[in-house]
C-alpha atoms as a PDB file:
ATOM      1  CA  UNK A   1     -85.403   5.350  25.377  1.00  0.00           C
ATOM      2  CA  UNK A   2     -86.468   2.434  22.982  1.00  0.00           C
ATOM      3  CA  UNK A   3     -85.666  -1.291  24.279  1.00  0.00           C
ATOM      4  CA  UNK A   4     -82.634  -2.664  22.474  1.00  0.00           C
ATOM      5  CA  UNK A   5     -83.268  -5.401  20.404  1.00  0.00           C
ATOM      6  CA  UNK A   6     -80.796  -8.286  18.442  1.00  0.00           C
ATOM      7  CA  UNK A   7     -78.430  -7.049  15.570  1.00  0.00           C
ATOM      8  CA  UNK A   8     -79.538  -9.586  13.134  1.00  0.00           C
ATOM      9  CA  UNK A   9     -83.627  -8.500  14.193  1.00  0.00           C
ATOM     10  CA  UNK A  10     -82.641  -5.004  13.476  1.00  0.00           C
ATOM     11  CA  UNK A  11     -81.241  -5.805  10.220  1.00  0.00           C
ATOM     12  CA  UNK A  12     -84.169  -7.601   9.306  1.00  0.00           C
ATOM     13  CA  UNK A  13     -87.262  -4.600  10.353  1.00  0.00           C
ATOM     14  CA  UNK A  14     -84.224  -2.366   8.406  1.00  0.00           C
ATOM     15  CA  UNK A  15     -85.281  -4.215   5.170  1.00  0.00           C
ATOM     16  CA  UNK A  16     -81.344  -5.717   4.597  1.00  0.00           C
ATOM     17  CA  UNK A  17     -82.202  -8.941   4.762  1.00  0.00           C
ATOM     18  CA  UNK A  18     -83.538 -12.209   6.452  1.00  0.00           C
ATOM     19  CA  UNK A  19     -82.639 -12.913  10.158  1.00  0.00           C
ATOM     20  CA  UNK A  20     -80.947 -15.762   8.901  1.00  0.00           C
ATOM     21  CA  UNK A  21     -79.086 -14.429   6.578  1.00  0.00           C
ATOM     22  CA  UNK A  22     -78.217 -11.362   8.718  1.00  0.00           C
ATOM     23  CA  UNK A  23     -76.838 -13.814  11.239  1.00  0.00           C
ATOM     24  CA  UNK A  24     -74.234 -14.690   8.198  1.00  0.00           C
ATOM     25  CA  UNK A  25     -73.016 -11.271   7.432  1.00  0.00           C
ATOM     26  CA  UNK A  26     -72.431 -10.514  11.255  1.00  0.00           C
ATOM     27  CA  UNK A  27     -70.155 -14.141  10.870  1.00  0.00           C
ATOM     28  CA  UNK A  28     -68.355 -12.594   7.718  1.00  0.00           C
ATOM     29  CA  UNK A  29     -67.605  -9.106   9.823  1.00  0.00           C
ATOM     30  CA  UNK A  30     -69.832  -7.253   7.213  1.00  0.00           C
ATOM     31  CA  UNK A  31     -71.819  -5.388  10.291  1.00  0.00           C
ATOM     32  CA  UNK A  32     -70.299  -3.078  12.700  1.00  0.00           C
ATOM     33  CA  UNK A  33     -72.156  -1.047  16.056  1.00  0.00           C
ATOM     34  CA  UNK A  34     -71.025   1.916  17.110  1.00  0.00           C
ATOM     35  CA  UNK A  35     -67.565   1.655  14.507  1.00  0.00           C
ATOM     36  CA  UNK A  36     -66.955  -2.177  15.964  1.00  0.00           C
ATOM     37  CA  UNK A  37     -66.927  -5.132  13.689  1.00  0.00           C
ATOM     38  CA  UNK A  38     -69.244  -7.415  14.852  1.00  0.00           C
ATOM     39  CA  UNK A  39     -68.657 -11.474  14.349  1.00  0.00           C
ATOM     40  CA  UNK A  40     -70.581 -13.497  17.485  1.00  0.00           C
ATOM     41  CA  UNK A  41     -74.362 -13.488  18.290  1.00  0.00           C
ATOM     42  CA  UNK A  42     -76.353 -12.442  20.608  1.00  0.00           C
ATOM     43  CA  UNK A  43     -75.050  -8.380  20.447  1.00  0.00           C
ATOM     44  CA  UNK A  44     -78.126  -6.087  20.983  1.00  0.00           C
ATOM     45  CA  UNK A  45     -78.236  -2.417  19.743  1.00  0.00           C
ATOM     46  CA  UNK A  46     -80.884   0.322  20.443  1.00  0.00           C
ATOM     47  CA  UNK A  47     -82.473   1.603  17.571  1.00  0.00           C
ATOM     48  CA  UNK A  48     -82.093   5.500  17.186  1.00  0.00           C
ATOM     49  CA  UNK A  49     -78.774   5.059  19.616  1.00  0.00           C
ATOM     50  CA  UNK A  50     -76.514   2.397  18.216  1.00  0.00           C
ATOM     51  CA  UNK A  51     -75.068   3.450  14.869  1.00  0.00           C
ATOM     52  CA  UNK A  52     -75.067   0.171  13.026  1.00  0.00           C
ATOM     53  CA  UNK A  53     -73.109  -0.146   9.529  1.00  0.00           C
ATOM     54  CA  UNK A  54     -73.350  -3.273   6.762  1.00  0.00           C
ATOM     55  CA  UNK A  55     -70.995  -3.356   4.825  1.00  0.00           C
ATOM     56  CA  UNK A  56     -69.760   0.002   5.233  1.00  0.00           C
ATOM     57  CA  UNK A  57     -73.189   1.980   4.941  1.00  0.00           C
ATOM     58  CA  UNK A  58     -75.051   3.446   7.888  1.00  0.00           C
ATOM     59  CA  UNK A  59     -78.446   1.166   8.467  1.00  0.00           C
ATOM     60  CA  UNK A  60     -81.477   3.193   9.550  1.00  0.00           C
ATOM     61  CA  UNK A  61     -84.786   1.489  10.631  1.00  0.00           C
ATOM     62  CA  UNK A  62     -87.464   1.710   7.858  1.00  0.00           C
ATOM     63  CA  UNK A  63     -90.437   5.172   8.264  1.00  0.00           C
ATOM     64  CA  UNK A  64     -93.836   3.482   9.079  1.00  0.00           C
ATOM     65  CA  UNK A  65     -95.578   4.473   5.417  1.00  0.00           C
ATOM     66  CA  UNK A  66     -97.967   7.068   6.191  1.00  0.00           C
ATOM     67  CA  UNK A  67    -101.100   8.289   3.711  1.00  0.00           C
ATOM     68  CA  UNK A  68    -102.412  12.148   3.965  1.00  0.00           C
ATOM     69  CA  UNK A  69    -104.907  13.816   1.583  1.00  0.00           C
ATOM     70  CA  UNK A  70    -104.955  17.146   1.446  1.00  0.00           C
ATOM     71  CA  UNK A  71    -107.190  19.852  -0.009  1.00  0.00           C
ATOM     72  CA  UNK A  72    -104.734  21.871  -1.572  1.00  0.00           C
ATOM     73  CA  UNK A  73    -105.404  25.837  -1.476  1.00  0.00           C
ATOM     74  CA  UNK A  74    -104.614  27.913  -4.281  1.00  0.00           C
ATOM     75  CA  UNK A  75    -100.827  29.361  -4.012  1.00  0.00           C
ATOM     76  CA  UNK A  76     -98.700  26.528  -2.681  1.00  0.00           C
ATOM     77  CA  UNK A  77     -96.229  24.406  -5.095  1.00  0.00           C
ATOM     78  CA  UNK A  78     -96.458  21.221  -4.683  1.00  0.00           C
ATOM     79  CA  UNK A  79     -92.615  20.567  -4.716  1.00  0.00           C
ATOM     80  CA  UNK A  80     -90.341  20.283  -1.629  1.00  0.00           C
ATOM     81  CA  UNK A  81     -88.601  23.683  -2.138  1.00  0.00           C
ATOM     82  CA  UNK A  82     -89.301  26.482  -4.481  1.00  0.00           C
ATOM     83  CA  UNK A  83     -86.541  28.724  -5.509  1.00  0.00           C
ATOM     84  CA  UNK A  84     -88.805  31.239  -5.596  1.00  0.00           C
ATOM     85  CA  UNK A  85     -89.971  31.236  -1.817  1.00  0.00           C
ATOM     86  CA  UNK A  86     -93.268  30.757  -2.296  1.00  0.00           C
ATOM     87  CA  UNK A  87     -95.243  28.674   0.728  1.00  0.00           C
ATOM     88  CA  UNK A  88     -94.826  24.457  -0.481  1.00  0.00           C
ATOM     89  CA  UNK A  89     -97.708  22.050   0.469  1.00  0.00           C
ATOM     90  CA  UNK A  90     -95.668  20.033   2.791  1.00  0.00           C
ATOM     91  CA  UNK A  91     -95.919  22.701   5.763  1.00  0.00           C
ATOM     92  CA  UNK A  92     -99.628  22.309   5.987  1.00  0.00           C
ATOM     93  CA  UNK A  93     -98.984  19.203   7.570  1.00  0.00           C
ATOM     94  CA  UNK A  94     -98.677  20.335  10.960  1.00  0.00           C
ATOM     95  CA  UNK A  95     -98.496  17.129  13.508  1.00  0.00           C
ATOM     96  CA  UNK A  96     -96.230  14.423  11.325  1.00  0.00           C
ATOM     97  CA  UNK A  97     -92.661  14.198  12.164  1.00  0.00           C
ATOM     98  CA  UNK A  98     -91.504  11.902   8.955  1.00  0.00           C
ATOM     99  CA  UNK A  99     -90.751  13.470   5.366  1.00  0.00           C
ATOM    100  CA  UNK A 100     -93.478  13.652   2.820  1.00  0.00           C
ATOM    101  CA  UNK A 101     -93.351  14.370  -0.785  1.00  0.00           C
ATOM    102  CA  UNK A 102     -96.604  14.964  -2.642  1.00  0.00           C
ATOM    103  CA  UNK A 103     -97.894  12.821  -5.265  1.00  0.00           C
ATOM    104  CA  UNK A 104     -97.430  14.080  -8.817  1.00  0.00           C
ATOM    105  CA  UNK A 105     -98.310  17.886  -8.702  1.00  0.00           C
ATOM    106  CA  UNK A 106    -101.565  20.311  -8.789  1.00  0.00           C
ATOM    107  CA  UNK A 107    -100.629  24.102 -10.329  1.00  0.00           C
ATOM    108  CA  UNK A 108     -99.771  26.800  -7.834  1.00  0.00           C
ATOM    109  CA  UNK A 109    -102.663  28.346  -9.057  1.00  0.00           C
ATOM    110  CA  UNK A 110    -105.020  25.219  -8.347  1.00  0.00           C
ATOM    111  CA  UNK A 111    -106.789  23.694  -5.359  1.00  0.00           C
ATOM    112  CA  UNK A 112    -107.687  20.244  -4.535  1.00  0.00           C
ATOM    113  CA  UNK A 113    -107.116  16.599  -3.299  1.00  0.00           C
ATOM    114  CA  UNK A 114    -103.719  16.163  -3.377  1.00  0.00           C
ATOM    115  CA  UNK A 115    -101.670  13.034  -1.580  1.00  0.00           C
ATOM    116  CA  UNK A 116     -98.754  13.473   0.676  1.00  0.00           C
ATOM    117  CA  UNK A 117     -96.913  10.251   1.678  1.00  0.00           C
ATOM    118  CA  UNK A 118     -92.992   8.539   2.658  1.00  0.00           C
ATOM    119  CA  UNK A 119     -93.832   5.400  -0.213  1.00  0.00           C
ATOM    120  CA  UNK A 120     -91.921   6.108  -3.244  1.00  0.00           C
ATOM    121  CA  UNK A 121     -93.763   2.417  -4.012  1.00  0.00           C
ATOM    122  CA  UNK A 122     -97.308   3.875  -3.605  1.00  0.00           C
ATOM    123  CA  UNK A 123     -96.800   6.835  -5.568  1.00  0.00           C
ATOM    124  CA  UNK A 124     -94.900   4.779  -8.171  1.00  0.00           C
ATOM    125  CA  UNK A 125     -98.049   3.158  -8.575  1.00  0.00           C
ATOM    126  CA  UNK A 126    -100.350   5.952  -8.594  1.00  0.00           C
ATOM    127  CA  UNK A 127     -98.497   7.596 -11.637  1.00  0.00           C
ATOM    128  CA  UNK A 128     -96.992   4.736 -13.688  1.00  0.00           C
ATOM    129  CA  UNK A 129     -98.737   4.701 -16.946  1.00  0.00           C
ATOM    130  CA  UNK A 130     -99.454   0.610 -16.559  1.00  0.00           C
ATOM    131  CA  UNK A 131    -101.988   1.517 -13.643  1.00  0.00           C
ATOM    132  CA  UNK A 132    -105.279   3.287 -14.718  1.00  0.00           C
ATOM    133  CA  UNK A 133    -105.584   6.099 -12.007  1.00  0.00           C
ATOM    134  CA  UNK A 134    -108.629   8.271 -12.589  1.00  0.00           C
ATOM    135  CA  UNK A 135    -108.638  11.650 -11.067  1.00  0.00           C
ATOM    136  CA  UNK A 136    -111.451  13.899 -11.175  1.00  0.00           C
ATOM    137  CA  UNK A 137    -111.376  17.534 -11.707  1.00  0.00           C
ATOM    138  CA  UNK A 138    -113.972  20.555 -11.512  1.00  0.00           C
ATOM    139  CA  UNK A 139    -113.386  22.851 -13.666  1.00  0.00           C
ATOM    140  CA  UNK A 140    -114.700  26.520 -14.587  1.00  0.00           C
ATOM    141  CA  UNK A 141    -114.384  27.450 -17.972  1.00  0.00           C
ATOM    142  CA  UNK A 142    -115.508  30.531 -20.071  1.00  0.00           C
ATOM    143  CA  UNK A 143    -118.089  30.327 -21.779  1.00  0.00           C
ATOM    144  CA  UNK A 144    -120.731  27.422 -22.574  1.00  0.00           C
ATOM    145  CA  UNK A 145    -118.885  24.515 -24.388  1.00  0.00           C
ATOM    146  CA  UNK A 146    -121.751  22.830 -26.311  1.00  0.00           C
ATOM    147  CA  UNK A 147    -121.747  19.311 -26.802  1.00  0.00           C
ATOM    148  CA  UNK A 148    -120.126  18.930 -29.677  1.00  0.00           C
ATOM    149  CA  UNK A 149    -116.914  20.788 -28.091  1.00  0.00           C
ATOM    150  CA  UNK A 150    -117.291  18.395 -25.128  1.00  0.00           C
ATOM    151  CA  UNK A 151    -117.757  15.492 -27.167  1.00  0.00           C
ATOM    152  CA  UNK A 152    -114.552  16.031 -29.103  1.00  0.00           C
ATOM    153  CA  UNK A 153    -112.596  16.050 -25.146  1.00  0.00           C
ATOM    154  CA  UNK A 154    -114.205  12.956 -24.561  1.00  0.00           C
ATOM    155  CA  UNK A 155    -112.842  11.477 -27.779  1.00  0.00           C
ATOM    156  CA  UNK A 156    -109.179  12.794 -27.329  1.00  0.00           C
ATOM    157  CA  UNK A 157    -107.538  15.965 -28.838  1.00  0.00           C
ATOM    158  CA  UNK A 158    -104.232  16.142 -29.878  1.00  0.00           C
ATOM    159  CA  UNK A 159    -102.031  18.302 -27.635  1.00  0.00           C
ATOM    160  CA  UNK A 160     -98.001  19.250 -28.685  1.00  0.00           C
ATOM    161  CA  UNK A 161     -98.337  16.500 -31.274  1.00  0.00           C
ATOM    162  CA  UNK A 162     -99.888  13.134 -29.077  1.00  0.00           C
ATOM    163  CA  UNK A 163    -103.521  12.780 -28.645  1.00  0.00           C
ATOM    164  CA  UNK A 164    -105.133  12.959 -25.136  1.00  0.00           C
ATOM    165  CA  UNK A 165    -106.888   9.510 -23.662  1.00  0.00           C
ATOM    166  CA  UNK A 166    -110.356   9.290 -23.673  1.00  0.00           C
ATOM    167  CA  UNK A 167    -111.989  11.492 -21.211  1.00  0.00           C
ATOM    168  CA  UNK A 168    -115.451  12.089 -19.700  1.00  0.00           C
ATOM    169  CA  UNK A 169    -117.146  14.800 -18.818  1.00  0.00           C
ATOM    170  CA  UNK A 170    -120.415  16.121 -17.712  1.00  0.00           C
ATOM    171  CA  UNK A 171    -121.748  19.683 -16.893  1.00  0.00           C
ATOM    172  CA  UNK A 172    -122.092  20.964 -13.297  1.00  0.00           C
ATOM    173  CA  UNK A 173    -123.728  24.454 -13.572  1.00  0.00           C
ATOM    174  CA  UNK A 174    -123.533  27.328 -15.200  1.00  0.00           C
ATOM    175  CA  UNK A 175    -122.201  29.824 -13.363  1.00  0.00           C
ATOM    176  CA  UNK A 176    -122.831  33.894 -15.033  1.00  0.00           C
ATOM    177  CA  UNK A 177    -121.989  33.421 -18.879  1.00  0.00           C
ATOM    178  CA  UNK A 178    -119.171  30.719 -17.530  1.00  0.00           C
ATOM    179  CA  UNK A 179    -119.746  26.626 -16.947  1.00  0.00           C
ATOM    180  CA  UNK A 180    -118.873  24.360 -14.355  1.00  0.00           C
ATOM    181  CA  UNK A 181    -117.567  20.948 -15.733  1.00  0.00           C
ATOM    182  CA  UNK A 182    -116.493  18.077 -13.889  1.00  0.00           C
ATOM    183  CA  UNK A 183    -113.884  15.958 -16.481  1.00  0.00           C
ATOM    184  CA  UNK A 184    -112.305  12.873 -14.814  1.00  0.00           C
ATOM    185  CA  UNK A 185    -108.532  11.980 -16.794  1.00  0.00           C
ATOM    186  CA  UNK A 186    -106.131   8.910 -15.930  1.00  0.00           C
ATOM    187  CA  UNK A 187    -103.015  10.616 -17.595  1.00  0.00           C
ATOM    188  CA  UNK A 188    -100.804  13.177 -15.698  1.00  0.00           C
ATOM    189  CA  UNK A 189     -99.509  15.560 -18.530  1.00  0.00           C
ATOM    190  CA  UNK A 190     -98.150  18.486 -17.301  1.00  0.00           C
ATOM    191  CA  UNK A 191    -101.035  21.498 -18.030  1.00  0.00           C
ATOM    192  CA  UNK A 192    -103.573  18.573 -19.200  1.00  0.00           C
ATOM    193  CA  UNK A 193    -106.806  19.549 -18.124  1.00  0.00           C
ATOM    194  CA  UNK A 194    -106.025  23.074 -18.964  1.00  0.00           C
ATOM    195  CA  UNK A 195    -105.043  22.548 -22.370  1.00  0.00           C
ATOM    196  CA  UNK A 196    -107.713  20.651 -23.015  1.00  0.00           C
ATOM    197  CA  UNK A 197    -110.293  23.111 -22.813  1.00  0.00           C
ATOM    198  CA  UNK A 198    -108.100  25.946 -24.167  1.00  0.00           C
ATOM    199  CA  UNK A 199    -108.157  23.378 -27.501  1.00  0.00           C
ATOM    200  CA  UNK A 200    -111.568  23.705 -28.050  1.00  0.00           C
ATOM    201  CA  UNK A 201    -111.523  27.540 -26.959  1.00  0.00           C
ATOM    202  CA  UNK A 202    -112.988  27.026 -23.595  1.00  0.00           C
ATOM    203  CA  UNK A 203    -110.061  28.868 -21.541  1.00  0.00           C
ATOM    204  CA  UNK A 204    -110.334  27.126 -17.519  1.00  0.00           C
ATOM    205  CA  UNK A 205    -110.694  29.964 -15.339  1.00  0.00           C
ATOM    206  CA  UNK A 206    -110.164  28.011 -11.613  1.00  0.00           C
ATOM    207  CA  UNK A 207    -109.893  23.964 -11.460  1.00  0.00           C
ATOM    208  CA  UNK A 208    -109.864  22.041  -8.377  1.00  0.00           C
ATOM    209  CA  UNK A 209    -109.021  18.382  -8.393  1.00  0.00           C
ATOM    210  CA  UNK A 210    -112.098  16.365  -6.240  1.00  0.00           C
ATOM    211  CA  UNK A 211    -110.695  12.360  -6.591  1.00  0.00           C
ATOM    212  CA  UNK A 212    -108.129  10.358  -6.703  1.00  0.00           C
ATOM    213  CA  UNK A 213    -110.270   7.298  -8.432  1.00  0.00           C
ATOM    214  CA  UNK A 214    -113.196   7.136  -5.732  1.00  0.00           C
ATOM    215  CA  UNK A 215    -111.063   8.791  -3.010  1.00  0.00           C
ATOM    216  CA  UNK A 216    -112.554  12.229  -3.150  1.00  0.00           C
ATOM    217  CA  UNK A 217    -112.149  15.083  -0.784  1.00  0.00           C
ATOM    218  CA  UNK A 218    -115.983  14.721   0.400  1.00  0.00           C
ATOM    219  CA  UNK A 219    -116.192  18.101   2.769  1.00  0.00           C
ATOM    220  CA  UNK A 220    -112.511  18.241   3.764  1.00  0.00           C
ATOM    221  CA  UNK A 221    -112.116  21.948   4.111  1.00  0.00           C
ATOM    222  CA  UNK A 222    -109.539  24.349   1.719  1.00  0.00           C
ATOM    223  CA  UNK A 223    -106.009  23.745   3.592  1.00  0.00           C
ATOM    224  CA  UNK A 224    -107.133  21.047   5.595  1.00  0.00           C
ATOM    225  CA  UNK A 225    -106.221  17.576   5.561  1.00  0.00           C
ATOM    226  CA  UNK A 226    -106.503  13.795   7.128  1.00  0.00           C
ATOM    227  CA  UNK A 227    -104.686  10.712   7.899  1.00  0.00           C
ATOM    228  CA  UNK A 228    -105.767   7.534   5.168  1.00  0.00           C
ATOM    229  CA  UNK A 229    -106.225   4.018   6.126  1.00  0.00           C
ATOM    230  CA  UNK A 230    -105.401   0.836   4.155  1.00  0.00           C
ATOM    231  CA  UNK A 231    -109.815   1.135   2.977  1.00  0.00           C
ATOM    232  CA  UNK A 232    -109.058   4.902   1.783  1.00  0.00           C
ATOM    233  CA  UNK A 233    -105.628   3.569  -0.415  1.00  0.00           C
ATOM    234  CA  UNK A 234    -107.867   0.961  -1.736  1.00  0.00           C
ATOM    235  CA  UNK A 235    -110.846   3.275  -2.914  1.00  0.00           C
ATOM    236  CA  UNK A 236    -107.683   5.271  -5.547  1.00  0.00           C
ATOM    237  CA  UNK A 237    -108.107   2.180  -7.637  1.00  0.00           C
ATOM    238  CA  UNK A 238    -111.318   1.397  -7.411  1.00  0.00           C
END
């Protein structure tokens, strides 16, 4: 059973407010435990037990933010629920009790890094167009793209009427008459990499997504994932 601890404390790890200024609201009978208004100090509740209320809204404590990449296998959505029934990436993550959503989204048809968290902040930052988030692809296209045809990706192509960022790319290996190229984007259009090549008639035949800036999935197996420290976070925007 946790240890109870004092209202106005709870408040406060709950993210309402100060201590001090939770010690005001209990005085103006904005907090109630357990459906009891609340005006003197010194009440304790226990968190997960005592049903605590401010100002009419149930108070829960705050989810320690947790960080998970994952190497996404081919044929999972990354959404919470798919209409469809198909298998979502969220139930690879076997031994984590709090909700995660992934970060932005990888095709069900592609495999890769892909980060599962609680912080709506973190992946606010990741995907807001004001923070410069490189993420690195590999991709296998048909054909050889010469360098002309990879030149103009690098450059920016124009896509459904708006031109792509600059991109760079490099080749990997060539792979039967196909090619191996690793391209490394900071936008997160819907398709992007894919329609990139398809402009300059380079079709992508399988892409996997290797980095999130220098985060990269390093030998992380298909399916498998691990838990990120503070360092790891650091390295996406790098």
């Amino acid at each position: 059973m946790s240890d109870k601890i004092r209202l106005q404390k709870f408040l406060a790890q709950c993210g309402i407010c100060s201590r001090r200024k939770a010690e005001e609201y209990i005085q103006q009978g904005d907090v109630t435990v357990d459906g009891v208004i609340i005006h003197e100090m010194g009440v304790t509740v226990v968190p997960g037990i005592s049903e605590v209320s401010f100002k009419g809204k149930v108070v829960a404590e705050k989810e320690p933010p947790v960080y998970y990449l994952l190497n996404k296998p081919r044929g999972y959505v990354t959404t919470l629920k798919d209409p469809q029934g198909r298998p979502i990436v969220t139930a690879l993550i076997t031994d984590c009790p709090l909700r995660l959503f992934p970060v932005g989204r990888l095709d069900f048809d592609t495999e890769g890094a892909l980060l599962l968290t609680n912080d709506g902040n973190l992946a606010q930052k990741i995907q807001h167009p004001s923070h410069i988030t490189d993420k690195t692809y590999e991709a296998l296209v048909r054909g050889n793209p010469n360098d002309s045809a990879l030149q103009r990706l690098e450059k920016g192509v124009m896509i459904e009427g708006k031109m792509t960022s600059p991109a760079r790319l490099r080749r990997l290996a060539k792979k039967g008459g196909n090619t191996l190229v690793e391209i490394v984007i900071h936008e997160g259009r819907k398709h992007q990499v894919k329609k990139m090549f398809a402009h300059i008639g380079h079709p992508v035949i399988a892409l996997k997504r290797t980095a999130y800036g220098k985060l990269r999935l390093g030998k992380l197996g298909i399916g498998k994932y691990r838990l990120l420290s503070s360092a790891d976070i650091n390295r996406i925007f790098l």
